[in-house]
PDB file of N, CA and C in Angstrom:
ATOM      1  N   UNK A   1      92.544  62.484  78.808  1.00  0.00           N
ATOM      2  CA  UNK A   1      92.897  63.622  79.649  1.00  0.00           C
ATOM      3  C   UNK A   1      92.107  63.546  80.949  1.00  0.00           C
ATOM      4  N   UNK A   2      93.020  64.044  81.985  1.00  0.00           N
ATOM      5  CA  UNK A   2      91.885  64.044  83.542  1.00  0.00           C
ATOM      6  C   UNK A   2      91.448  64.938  83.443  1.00  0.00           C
ATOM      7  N   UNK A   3      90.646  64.485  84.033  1.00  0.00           N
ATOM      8  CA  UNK A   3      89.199  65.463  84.405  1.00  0.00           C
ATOM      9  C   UNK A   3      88.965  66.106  85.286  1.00  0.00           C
ATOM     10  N   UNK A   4      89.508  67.461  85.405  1.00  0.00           N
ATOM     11  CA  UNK A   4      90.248  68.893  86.092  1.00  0.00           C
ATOM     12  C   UNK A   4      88.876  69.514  86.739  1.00  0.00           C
ATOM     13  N   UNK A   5      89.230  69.096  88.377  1.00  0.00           N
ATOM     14  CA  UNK A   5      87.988  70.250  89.093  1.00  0.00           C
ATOM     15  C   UNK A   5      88.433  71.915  88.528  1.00  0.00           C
ATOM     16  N   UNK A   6      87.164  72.475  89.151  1.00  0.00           N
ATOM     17  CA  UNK A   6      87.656  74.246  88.490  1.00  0.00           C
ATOM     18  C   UNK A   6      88.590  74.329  89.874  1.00  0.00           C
ATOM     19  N   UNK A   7      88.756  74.029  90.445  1.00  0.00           N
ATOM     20  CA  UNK A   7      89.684  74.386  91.787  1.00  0.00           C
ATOM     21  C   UNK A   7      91.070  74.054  91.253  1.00  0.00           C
ATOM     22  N   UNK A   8      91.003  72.680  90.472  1.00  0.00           N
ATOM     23  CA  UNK A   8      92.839  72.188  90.243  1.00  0.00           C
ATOM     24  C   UNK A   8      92.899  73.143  89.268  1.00  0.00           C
ATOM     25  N   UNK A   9      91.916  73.768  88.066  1.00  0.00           N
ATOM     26  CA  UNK A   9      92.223  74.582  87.079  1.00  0.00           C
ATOM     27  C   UNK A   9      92.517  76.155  87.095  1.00  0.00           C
ATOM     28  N   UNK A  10      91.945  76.483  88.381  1.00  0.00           N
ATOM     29  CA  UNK A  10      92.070  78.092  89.114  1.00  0.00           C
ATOM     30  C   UNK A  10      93.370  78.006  89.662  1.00  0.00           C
ATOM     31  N   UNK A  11      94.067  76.625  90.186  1.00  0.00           N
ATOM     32  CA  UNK A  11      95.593  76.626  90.711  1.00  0.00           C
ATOM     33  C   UNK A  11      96.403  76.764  89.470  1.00  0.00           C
ATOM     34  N   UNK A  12      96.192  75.812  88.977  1.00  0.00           N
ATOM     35  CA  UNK A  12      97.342  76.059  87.763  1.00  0.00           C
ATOM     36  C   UNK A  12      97.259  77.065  87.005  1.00  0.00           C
ATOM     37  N   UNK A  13      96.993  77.901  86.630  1.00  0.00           N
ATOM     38  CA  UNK A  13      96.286  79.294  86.150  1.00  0.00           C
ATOM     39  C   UNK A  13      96.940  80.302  86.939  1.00  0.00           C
ATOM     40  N   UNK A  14      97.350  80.250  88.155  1.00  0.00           N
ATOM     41  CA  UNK A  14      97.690  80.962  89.238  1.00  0.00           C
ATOM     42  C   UNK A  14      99.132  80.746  89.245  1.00  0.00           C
ATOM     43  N   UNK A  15      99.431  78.976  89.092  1.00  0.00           N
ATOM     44  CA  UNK A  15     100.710  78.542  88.895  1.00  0.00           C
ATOM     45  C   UNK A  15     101.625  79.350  87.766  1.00  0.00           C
ATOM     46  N   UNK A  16     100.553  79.148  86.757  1.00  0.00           N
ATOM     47  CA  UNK A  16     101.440  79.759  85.013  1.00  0.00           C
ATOM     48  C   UNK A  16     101.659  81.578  85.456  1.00  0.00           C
ATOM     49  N   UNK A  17     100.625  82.089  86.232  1.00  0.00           N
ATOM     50  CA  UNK A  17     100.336  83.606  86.263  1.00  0.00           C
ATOM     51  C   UNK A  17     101.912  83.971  86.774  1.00  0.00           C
ATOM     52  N   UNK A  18     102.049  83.442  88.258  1.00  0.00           N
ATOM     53  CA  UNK A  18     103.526  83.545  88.865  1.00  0.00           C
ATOM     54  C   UNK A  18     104.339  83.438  88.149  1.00  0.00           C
ATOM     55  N   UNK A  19     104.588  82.262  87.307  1.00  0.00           N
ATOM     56  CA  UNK A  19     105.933  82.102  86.800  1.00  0.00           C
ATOM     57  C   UNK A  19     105.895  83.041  85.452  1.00  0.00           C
ATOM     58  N   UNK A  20     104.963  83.734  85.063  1.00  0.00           N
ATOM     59  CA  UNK A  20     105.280  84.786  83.785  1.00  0.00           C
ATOM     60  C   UNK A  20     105.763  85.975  84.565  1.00  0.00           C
ATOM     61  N   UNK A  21     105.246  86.281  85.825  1.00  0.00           N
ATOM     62  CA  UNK A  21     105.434  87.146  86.187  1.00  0.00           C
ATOM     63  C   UNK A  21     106.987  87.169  87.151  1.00  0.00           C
ATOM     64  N   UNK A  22     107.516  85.939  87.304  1.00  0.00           N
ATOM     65  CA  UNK A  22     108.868  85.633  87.961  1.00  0.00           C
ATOM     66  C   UNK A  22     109.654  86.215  86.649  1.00  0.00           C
ATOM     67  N   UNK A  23     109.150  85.561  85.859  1.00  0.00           N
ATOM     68  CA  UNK A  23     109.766  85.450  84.479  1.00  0.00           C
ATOM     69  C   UNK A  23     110.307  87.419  84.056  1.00  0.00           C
ATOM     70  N   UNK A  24     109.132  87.801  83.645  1.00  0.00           N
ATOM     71  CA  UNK A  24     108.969  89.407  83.767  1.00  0.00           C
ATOM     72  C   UNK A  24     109.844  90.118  84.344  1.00  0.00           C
ATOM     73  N   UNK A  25     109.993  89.443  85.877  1.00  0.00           N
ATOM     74  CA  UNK A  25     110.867  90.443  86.863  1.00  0.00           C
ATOM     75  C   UNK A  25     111.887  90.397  86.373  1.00  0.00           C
ATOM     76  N   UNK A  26     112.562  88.829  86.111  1.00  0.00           N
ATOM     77  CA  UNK A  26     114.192  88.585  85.510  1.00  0.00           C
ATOM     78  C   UNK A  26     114.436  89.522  84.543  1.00  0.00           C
ATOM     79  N   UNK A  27     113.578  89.380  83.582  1.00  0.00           N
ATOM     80  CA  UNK A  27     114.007  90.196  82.466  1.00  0.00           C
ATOM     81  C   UNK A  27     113.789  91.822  82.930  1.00  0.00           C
ATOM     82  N   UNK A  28     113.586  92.592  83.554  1.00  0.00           N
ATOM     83  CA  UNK A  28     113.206  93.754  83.970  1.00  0.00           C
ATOM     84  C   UNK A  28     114.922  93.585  84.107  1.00  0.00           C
ATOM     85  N   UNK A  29     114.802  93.224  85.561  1.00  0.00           N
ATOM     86  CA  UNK A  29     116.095  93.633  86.235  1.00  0.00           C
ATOM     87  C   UNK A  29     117.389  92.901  85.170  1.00  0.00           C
ATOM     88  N   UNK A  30     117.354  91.946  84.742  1.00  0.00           N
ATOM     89  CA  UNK A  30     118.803  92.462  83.437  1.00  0.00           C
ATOM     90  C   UNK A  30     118.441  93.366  82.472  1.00  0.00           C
ATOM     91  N   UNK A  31     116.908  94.161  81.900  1.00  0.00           N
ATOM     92  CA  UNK A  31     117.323  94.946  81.053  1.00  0.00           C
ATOM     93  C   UNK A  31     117.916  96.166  81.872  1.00  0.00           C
ATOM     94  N   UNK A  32     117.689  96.452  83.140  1.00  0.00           N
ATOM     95  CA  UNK A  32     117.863  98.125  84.322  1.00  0.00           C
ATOM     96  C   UNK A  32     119.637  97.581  84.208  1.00  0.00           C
ATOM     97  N   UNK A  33     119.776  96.225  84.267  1.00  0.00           N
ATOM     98  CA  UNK A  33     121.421  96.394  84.827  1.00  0.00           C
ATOM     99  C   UNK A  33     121.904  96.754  83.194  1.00  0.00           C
ATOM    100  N   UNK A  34     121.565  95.778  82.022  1.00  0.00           N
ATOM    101  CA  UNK A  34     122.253  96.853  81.004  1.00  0.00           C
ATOM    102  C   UNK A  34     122.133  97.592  81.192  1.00  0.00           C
ATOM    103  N   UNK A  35     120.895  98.717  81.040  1.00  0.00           N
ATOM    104  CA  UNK A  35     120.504 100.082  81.101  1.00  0.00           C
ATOM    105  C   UNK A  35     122.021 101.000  82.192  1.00  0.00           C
ATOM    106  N   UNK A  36     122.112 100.187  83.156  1.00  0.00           N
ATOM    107  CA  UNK A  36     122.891 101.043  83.827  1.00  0.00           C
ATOM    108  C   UNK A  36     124.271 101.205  83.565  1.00  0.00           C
ATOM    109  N   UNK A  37     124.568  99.533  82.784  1.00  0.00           N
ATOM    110  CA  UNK A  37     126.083  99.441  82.546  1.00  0.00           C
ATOM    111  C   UNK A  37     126.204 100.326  81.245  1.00  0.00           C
ATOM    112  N   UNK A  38     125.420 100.155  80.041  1.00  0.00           N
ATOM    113  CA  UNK A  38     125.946 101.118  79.642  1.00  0.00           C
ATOM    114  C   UNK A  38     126.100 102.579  79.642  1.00  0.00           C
ATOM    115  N   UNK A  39     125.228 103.492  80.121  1.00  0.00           N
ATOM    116  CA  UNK A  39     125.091 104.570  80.833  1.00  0.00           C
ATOM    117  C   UNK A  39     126.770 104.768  81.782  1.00  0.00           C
ATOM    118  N   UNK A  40     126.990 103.849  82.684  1.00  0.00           N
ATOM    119  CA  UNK A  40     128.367 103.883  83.327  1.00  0.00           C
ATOM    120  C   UNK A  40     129.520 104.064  81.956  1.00  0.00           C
ATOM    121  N   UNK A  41     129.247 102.949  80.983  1.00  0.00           N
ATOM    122  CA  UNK A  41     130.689 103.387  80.086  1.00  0.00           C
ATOM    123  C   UNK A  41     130.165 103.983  79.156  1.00  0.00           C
ATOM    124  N   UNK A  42     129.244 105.158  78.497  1.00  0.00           N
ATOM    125  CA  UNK A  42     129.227 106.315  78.246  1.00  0.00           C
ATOM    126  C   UNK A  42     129.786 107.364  79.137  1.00  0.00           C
ATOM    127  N   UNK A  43     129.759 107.472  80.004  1.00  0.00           N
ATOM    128  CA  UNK A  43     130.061 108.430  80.845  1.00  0.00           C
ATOM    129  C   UNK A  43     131.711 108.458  81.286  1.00  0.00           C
ATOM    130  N   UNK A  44     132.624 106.901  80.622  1.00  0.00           N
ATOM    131  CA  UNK A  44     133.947 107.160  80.836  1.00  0.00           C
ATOM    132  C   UNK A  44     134.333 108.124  79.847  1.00  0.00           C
TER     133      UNK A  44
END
């Protein structure tokens, strides 16, 4: 295994942080659009 300054290891750490949190958003915003679609066809 290479042998990781704390600088390359504070990036990638930062790298993984973003993409859970890209990740997070996706799923937010399709659970609000179910949330909304069904709310719309209750209301037919």
């Amino acid at each position: 295994m290479d042998n990781l300054s704390s600088e390359d290891i504070q990036l990638r750490a930062h790298q993984i942080t973003d993409e859970s949190l890209e990740s997070t958003r996706r799923i937010l915003g399709l659970a609000i659009e179910y949330w909304n679609m069904t709310g719309k066809m209750n209301s037919l």
